[in-house]
C-alpha atoms as a PDB file:
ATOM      1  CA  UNK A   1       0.000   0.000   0.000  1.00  0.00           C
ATOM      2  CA  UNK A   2       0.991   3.585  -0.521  1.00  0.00           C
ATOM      3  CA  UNK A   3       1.520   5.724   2.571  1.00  0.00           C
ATOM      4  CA  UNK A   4       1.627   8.594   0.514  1.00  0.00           C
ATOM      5  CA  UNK A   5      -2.148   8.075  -0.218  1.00  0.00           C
ATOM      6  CA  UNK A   6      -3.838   6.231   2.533  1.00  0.00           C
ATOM      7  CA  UNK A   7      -1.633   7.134   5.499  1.00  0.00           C
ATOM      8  CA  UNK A   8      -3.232  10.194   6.434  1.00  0.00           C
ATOM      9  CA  UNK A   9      -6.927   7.932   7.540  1.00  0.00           C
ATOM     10  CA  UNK A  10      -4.552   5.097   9.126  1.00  0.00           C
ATOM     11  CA  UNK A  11      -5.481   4.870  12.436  1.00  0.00           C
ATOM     12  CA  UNK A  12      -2.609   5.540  14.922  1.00  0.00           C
ATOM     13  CA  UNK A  13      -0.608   6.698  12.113  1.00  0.00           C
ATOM     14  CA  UNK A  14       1.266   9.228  14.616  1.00  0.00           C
ATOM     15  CA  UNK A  15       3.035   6.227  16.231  1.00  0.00           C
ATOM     16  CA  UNK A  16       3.599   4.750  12.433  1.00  0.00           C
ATOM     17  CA  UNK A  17       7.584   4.853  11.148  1.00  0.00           C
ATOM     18  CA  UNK A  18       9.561   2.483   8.786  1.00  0.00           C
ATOM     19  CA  UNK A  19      12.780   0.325   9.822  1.00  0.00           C
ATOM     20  CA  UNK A  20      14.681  -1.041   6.894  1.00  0.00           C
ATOM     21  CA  UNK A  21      15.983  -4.594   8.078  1.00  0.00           C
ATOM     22  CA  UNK A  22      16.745  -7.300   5.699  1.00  0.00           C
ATOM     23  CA  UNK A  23      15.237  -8.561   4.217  1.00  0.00           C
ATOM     24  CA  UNK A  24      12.259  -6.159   3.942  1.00  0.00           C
ATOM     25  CA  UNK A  25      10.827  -2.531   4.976  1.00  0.00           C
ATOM     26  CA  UNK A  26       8.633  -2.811   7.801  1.00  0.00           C
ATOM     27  CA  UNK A  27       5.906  -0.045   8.912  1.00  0.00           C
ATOM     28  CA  UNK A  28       5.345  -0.415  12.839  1.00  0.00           C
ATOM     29  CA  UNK A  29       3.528   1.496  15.208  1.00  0.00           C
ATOM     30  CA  UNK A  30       5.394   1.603  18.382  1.00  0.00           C
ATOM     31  CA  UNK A  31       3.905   3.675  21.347  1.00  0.00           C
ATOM     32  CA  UNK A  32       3.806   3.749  25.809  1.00  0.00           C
ATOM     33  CA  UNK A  33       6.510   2.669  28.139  1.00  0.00           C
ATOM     34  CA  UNK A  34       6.185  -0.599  30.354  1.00  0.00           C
ATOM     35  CA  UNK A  35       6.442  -4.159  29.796  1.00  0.00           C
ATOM     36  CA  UNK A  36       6.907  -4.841  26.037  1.00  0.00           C
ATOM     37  CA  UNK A  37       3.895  -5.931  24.046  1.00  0.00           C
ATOM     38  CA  UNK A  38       3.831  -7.382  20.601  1.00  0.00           C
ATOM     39  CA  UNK A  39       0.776  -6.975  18.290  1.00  0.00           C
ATOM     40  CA  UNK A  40       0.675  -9.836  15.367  1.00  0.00           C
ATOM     41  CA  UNK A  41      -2.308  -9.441  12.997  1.00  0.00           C
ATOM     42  CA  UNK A  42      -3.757 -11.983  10.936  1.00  0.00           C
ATOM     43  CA  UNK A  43      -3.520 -12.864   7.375  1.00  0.00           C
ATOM     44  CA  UNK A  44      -5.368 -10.252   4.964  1.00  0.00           C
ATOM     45  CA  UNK A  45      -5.049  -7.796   7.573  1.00  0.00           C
ATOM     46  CA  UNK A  46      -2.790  -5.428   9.224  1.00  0.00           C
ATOM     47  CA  UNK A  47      -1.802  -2.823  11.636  1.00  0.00           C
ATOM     48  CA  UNK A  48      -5.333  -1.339  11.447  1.00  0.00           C
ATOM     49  CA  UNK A  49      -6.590  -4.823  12.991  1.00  0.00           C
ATOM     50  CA  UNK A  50      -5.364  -3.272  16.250  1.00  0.00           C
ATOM     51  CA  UNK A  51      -6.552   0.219  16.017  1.00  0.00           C
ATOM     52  CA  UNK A  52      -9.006  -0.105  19.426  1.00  0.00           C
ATOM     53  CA  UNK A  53      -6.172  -2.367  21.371  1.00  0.00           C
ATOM     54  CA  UNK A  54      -3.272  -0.648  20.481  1.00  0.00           C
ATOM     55  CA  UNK A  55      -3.922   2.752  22.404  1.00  0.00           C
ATOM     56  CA  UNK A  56      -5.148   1.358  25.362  1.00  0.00           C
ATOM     57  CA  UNK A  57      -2.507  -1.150  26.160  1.00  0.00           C
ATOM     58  CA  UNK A  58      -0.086   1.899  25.224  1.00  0.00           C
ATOM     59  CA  UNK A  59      -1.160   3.506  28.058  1.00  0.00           C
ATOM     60  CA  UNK A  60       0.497   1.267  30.624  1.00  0.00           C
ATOM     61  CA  UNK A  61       3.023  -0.903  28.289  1.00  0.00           C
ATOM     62  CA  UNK A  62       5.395  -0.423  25.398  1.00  0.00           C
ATOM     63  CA  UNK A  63       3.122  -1.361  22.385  1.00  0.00           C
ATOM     64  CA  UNK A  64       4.850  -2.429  18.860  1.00  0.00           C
ATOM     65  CA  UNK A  65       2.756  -3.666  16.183  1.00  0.00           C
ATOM     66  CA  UNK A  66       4.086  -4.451  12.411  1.00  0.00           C
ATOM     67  CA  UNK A  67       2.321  -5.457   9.385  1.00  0.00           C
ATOM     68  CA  UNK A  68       4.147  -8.568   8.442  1.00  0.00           C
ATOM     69  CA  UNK A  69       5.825  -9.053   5.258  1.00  0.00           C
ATOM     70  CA  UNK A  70       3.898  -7.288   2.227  1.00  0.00           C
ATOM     71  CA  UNK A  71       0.465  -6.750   4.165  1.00  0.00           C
ATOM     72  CA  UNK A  72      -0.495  -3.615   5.035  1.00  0.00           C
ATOM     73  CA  UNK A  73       2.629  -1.271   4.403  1.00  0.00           C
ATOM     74  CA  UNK A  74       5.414  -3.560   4.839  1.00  0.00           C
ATOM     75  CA  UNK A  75       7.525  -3.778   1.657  1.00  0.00           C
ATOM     76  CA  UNK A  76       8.910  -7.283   0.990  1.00  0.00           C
ATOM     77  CA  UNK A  77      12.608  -7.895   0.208  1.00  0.00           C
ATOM     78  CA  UNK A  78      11.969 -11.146  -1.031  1.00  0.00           C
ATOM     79  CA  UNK A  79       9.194 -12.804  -2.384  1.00  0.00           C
ATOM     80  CA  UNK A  80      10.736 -16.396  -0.056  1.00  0.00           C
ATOM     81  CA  UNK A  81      10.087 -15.084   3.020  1.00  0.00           C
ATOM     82  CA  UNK A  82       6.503 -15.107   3.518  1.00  0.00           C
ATOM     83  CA  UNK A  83       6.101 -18.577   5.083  1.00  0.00           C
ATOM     84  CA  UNK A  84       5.281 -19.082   9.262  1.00  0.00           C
ATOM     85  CA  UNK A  85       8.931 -20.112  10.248  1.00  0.00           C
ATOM     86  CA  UNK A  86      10.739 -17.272   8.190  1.00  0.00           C
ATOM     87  CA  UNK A  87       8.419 -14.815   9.706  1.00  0.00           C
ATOM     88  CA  UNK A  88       8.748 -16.039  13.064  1.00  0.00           C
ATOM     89  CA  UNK A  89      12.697 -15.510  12.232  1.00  0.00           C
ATOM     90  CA  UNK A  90      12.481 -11.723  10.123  1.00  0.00           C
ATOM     91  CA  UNK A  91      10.570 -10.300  13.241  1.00  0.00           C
ATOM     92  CA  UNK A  92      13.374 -12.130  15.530  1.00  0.00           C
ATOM     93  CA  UNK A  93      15.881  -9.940  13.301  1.00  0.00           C
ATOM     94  CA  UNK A  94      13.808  -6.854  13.190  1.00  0.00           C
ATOM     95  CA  UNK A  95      13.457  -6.961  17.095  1.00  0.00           C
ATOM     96  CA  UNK A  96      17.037  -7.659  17.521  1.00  0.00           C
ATOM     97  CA  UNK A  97      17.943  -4.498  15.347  1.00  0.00           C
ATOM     98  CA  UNK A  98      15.836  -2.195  16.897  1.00  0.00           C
ATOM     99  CA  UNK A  99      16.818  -3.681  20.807  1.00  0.00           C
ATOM    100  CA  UNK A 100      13.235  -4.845  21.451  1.00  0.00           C
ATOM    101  CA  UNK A 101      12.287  -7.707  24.186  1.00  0.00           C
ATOM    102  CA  UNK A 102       9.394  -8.225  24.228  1.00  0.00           C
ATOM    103  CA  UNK A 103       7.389 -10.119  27.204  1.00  0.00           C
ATOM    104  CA  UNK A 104       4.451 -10.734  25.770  1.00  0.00           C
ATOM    105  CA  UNK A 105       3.474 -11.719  22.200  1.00  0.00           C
ATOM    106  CA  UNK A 106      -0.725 -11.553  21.530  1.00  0.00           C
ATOM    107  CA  UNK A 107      -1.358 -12.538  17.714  1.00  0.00           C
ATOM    108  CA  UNK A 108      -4.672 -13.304  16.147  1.00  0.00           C
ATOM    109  CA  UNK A 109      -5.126 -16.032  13.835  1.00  0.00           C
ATOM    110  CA  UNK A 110      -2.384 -16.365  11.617  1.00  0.00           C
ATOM    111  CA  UNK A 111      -0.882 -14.105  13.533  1.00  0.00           C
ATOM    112  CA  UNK A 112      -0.986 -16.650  17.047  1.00  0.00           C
ATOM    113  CA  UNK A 113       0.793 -19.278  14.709  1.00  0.00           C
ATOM    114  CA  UNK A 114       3.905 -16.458  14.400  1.00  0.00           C
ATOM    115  CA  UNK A 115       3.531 -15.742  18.064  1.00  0.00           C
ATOM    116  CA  UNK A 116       3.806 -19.422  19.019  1.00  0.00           C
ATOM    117  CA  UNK A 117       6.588 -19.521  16.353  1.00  0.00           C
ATOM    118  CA  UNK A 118       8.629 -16.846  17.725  1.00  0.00           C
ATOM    119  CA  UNK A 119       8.205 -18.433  21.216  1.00  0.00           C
ATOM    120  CA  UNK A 120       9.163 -21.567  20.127  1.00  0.00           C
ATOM    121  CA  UNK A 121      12.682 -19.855  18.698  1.00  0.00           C
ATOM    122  CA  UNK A 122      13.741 -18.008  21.699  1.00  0.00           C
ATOM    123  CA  UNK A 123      12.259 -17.839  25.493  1.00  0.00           C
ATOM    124  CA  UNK A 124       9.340 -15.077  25.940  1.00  0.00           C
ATOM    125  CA  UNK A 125       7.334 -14.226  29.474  1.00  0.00           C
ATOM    126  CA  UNK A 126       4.272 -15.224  27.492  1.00  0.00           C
ATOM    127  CA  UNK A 127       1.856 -15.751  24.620  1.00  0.00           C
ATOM    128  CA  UNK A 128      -1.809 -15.021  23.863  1.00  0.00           C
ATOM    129  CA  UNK A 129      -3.334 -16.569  20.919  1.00  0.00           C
ATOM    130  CA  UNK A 130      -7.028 -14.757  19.851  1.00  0.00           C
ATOM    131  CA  UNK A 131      -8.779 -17.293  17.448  1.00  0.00           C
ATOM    132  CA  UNK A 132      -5.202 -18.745  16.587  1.00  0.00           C
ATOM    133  CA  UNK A 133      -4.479 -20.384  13.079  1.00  0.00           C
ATOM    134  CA  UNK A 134      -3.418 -23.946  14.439  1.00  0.00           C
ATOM    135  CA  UNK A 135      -5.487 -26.198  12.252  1.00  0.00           C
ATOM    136  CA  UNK A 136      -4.905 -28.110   9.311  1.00  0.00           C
ATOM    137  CA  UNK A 137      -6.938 -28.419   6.084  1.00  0.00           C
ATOM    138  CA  UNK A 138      -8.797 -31.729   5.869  1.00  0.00           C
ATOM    139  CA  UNK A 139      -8.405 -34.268   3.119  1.00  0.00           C
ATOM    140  CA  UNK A 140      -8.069 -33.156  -0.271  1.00  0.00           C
ATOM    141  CA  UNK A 141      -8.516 -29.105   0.541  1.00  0.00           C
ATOM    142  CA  UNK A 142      -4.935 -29.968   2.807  1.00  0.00           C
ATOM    143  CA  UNK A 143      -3.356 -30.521  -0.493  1.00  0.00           C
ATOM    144  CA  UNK A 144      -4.886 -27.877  -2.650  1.00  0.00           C
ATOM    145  CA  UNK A 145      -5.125 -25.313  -0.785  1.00  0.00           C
ATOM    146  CA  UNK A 146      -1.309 -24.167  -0.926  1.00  0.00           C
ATOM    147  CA  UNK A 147      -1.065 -25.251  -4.063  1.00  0.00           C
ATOM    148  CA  UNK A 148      -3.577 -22.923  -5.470  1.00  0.00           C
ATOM    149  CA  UNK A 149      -2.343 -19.998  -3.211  1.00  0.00           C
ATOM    150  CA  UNK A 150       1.194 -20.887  -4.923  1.00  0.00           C
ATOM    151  CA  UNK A 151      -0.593 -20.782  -8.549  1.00  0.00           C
ATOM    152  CA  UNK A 152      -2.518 -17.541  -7.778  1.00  0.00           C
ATOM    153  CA  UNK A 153       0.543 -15.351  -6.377  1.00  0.00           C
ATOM    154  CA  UNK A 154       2.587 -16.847  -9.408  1.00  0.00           C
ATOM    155  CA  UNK A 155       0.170 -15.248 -12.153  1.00  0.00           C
ATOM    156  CA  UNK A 156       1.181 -11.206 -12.231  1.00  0.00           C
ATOM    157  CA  UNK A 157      -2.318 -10.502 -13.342  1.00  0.00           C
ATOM    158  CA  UNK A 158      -4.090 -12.379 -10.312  1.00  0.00           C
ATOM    159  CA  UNK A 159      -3.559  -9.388  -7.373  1.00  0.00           C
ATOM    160  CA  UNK A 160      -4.995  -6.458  -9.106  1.00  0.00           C
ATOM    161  CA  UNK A 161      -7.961  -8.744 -10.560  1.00  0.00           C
ATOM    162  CA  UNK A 162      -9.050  -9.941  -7.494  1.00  0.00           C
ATOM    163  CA  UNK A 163      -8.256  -6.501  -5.936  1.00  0.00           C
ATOM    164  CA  UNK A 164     -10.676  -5.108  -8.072  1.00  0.00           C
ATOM    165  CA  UNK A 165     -13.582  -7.986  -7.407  1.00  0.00           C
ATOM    166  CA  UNK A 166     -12.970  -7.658  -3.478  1.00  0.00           C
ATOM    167  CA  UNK A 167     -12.152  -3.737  -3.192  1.00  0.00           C
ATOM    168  CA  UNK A 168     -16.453  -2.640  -3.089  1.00  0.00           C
ATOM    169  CA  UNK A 169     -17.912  -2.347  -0.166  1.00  0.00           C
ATOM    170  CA  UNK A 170     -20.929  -4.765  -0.707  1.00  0.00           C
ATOM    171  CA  UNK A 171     -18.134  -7.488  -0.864  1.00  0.00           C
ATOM    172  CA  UNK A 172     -16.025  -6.669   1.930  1.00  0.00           C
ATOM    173  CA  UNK A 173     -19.270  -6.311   4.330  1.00  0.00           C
ATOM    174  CA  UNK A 174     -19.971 -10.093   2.783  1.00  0.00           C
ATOM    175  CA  UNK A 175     -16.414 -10.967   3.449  1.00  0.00           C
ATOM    176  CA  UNK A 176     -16.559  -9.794   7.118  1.00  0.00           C
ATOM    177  CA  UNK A 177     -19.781 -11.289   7.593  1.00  0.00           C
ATOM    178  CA  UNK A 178     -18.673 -14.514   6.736  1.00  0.00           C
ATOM    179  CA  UNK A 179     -15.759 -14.338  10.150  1.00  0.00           C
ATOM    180  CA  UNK A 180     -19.125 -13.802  12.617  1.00  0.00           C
ATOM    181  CA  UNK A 181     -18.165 -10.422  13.352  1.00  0.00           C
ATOM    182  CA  UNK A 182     -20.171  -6.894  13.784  1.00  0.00           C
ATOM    183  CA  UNK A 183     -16.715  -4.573  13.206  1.00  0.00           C
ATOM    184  CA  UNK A 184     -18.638  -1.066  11.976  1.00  0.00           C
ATOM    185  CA  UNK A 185     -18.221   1.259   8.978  1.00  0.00           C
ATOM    186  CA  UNK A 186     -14.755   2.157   9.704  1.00  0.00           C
ATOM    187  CA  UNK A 187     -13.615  -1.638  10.118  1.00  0.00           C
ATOM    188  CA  UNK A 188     -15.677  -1.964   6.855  1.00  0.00           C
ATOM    189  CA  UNK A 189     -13.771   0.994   5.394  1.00  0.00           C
ATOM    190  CA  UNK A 190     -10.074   0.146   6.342  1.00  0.00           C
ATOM    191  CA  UNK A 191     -10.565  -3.406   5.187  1.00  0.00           C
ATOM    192  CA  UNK A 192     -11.848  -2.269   1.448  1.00  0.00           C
ATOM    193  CA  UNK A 193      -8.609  -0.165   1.521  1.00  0.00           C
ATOM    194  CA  UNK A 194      -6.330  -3.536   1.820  1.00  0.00           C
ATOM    195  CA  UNK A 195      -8.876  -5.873  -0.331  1.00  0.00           C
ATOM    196  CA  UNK A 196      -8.850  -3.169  -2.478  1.00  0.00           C
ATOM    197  CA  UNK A 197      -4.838  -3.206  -3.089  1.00  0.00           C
ATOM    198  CA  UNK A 198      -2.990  -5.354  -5.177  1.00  0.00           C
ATOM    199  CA  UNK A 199       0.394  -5.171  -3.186  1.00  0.00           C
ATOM    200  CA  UNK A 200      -1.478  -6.006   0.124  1.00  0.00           C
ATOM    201  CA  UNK A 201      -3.305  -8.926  -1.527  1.00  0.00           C
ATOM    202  CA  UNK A 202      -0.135 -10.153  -2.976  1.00  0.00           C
ATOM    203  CA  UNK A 203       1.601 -10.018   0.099  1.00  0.00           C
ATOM    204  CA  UNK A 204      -1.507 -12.343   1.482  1.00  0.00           C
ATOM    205  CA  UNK A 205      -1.338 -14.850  -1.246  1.00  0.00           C
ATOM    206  CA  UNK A 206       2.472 -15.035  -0.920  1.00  0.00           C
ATOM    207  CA  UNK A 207       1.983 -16.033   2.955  1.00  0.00           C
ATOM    208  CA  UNK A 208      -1.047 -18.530   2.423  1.00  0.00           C
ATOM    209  CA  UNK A 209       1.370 -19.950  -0.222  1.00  0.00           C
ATOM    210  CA  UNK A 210       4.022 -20.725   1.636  1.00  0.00           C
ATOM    211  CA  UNK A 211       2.104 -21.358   5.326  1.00  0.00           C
ATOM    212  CA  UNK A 212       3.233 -24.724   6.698  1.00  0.00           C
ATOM    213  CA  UNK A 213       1.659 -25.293   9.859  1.00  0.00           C
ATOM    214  CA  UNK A 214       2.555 -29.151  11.120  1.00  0.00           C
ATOM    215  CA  UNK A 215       5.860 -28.400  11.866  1.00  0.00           C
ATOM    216  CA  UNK A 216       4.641 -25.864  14.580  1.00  0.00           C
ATOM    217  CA  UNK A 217       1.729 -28.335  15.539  1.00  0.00           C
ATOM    218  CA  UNK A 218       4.470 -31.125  16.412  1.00  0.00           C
ATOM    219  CA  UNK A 219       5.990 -28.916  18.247  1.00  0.00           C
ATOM    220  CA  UNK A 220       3.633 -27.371  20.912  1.00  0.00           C
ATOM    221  CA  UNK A 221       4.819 -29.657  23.527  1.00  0.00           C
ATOM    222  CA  UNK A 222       8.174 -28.289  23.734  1.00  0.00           C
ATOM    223  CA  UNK A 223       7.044 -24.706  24.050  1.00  0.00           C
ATOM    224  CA  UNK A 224       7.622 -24.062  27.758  1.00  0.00           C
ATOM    225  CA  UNK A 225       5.988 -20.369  28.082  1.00  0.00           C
ATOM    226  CA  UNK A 226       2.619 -20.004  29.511  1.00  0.00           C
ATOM    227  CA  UNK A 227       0.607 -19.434  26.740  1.00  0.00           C
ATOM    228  CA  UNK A 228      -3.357 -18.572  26.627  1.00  0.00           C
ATOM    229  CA  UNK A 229      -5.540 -19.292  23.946  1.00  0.00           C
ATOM    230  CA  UNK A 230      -8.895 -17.049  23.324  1.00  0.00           C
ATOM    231  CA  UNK A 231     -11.530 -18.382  21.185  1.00  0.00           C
ATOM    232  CA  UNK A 232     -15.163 -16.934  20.508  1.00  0.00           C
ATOM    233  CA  UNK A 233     -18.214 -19.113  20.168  1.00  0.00           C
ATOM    234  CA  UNK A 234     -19.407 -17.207  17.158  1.00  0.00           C
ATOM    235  CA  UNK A 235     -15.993 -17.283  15.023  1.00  0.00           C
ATOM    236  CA  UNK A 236     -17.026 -18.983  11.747  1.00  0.00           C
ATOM    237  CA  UNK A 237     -13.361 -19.091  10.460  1.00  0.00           C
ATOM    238  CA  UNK A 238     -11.188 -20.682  13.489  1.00  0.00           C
ATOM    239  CA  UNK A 239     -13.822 -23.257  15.395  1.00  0.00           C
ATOM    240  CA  UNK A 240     -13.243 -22.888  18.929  1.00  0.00           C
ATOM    241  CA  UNK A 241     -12.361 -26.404  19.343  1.00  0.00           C
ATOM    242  CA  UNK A 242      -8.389 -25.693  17.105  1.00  0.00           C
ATOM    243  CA  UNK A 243      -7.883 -23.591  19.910  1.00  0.00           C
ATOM    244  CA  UNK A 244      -9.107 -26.387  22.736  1.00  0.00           C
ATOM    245  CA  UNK A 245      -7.368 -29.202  21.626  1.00  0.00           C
ATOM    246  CA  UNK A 246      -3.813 -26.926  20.971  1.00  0.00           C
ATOM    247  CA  UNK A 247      -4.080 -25.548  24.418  1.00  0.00           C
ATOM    248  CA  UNK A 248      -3.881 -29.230  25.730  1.00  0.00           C
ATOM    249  CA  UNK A 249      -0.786 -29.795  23.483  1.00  0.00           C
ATOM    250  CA  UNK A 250       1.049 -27.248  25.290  1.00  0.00           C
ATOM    251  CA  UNK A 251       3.053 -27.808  28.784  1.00  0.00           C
ATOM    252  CA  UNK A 252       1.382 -24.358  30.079  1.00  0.00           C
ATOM    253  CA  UNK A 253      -1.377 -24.040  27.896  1.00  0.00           C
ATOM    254  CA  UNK A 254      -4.931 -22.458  28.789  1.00  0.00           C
ATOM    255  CA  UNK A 255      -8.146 -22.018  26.985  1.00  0.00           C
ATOM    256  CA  UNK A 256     -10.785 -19.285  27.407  1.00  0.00           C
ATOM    257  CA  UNK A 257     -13.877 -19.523  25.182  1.00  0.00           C
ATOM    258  CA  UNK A 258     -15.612 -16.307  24.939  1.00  0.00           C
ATOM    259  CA  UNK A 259     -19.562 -16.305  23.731  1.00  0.00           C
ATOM    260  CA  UNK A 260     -21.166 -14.047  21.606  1.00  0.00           C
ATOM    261  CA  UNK A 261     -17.807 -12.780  19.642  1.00  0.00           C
ATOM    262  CA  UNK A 262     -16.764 -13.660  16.015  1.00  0.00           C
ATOM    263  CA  UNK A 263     -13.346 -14.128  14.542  1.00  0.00           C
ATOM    264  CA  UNK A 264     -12.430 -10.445  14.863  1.00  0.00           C
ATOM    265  CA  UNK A 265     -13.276 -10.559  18.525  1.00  0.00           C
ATOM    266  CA  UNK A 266     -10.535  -7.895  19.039  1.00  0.00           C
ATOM    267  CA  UNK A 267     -12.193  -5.431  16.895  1.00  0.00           C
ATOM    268  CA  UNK A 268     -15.537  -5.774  18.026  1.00  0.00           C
ATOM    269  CA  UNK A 269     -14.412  -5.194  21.908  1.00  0.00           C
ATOM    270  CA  UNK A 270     -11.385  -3.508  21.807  1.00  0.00           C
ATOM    271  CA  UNK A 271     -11.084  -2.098  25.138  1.00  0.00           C
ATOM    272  CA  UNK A 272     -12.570  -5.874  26.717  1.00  0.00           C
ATOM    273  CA  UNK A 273     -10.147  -7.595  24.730  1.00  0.00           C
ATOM    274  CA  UNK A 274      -7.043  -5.161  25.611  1.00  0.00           C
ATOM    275  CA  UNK A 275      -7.623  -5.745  29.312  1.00  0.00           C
ATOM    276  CA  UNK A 276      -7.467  -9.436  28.558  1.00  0.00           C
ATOM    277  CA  UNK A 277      -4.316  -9.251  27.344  1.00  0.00           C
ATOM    278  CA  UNK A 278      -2.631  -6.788  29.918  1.00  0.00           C
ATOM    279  CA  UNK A 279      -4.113  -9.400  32.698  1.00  0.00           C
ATOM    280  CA  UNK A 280      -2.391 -12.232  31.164  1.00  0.00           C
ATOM    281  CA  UNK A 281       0.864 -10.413  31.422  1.00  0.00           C
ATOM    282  CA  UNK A 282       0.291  -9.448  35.073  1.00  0.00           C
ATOM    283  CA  UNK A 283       0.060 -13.340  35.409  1.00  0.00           C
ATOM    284  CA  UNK A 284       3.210 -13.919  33.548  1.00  0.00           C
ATOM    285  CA  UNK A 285       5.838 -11.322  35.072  1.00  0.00           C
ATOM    286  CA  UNK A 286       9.393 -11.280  33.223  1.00  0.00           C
ATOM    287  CA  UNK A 287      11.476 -14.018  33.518  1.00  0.00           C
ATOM    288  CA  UNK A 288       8.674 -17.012  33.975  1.00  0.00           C
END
């Protein structure tokens, strides 16, 4: 996406700046003082994801949220690096270069795969999952799936045309519909701004492309952080029960169902959903 043209209605764009380190050019928003926090968003989305969180936990805690590699405004370096475990490993390098520790990683859905990830690379106070990616496709979908995403990013044409089918409004409202969640006309709005780019949905295609998820699944046991997974009892994209039966993989794992919510539980109650998180990390000082 082009800050030049769609920064200026970014929410939180006054804590927004971009950190060239290899092998791409991130846009964070980094904001507060306190106990580190990182923000993951999910796949198709970005920064914006976080726009009701993000200023409340900054309040108490140092906040840092990127868009990961091409979503959002994050230019890639590479078109290889898109996959879970190289993710995991970029924001490892871009936290090293810019002297960040962070205590707690919160990431929703593909974005609690990368948190797990990151935690599974190097020792963090805790994680928080929020409708976390952790399940497979079934049968023959399992094997198509990536394939197609693979086909799709690989056709220069494909980004802009489906940019253009997905960028209206009446599609996006369908497409947000379809996750179980109520997020309003400016969650509507910021959303047709990313469907509505072809570098953003390239970036998205790249990532579903390259996702490889059973590597992380076999290895949930020997993550040794406490780590807390939400899920919502209306979230027609992650079923509640990927969430239940990962949390019972995990040494300290814990699972929290919350009714009523869809998959974008975190922008339909923002400020219920930040305190969540800043509880957690009150259970988990530094060092556990």
């Amino acid at each position: 996406m082009d800050w030049t043209r769609h920064g200026r209605e970014w929410p939180n764009r006054g804590a927004s700046r971009f950190i060239p380190c290899r092998p791409h050019r991130w846009h964070v928003q980094e904001a507060g003082e306190g106990p580190t926090i990182l923000l993951l968003h999910g796949a198709g989305g970005a920064t914006q994801s976080w726009r009701g969180v993000f200023p409340i936990l900054a309040r108490d805690h140092h906040v840092i949220a990127p868009d990961l590699p091409g979503q959002g405004f994050t230019r890639l370096g590479t078109r290889s690096r898109s996959g879970l475990a190289a993710t995991a490993e970029d924001l490892w390098t871009l936290c090293d270069d810019q002297g960040w520790r962070p205590d707690l990683i919160a990431g929703h859905s593909a974005g609690g795969a990368v948190a797990l990830q990151m935690a599974l690379e190097r020792p963090v106070s805790g994680v928080m999952g929020i409708n976390a990616a952790l399940g497979t496709f079934d049968g023959l979908a399992g094997f198509l799936f990536p394939a197609m995403a693979k086909l799709l990013a690989a056709t220069p044409f494909v980004p802009s045309l489906f940019a253009r089918m997905s960028g209206n409004e009446a599609r996006v409202k369908e497409l947000l519909a379809s996750t179980g969640s109520d997020i309003g006309p400016e969650g509507v709005h910021l959303y047709r701004l990313l469907t509505g780019d072809p570098g953003h949905v390239d970036g998205t295609l790249l990532m579903m492309s390259q996702w490889r998820i059973e590597p992380l699944l076999d290895a949930l046991p020997r993550i040794a952080c406490p780590v807390r997974l939400l899920a919502t009892g209306n979230d027609r994209t992650v079923p509640p029960r990927v969430s239940r039966e990962a949390a019972a993989r995990l040494p300290r794992g814990e699972y929290v169902e919350l009714p009523g919510l869809g998959h974008l539980a975190h922008e339909e109650q923002p400020a219920r959903l930040a305190g969540m998180i800043a509880d957690f990390l009150k259970d988990v000082p530094a060092g556990t």
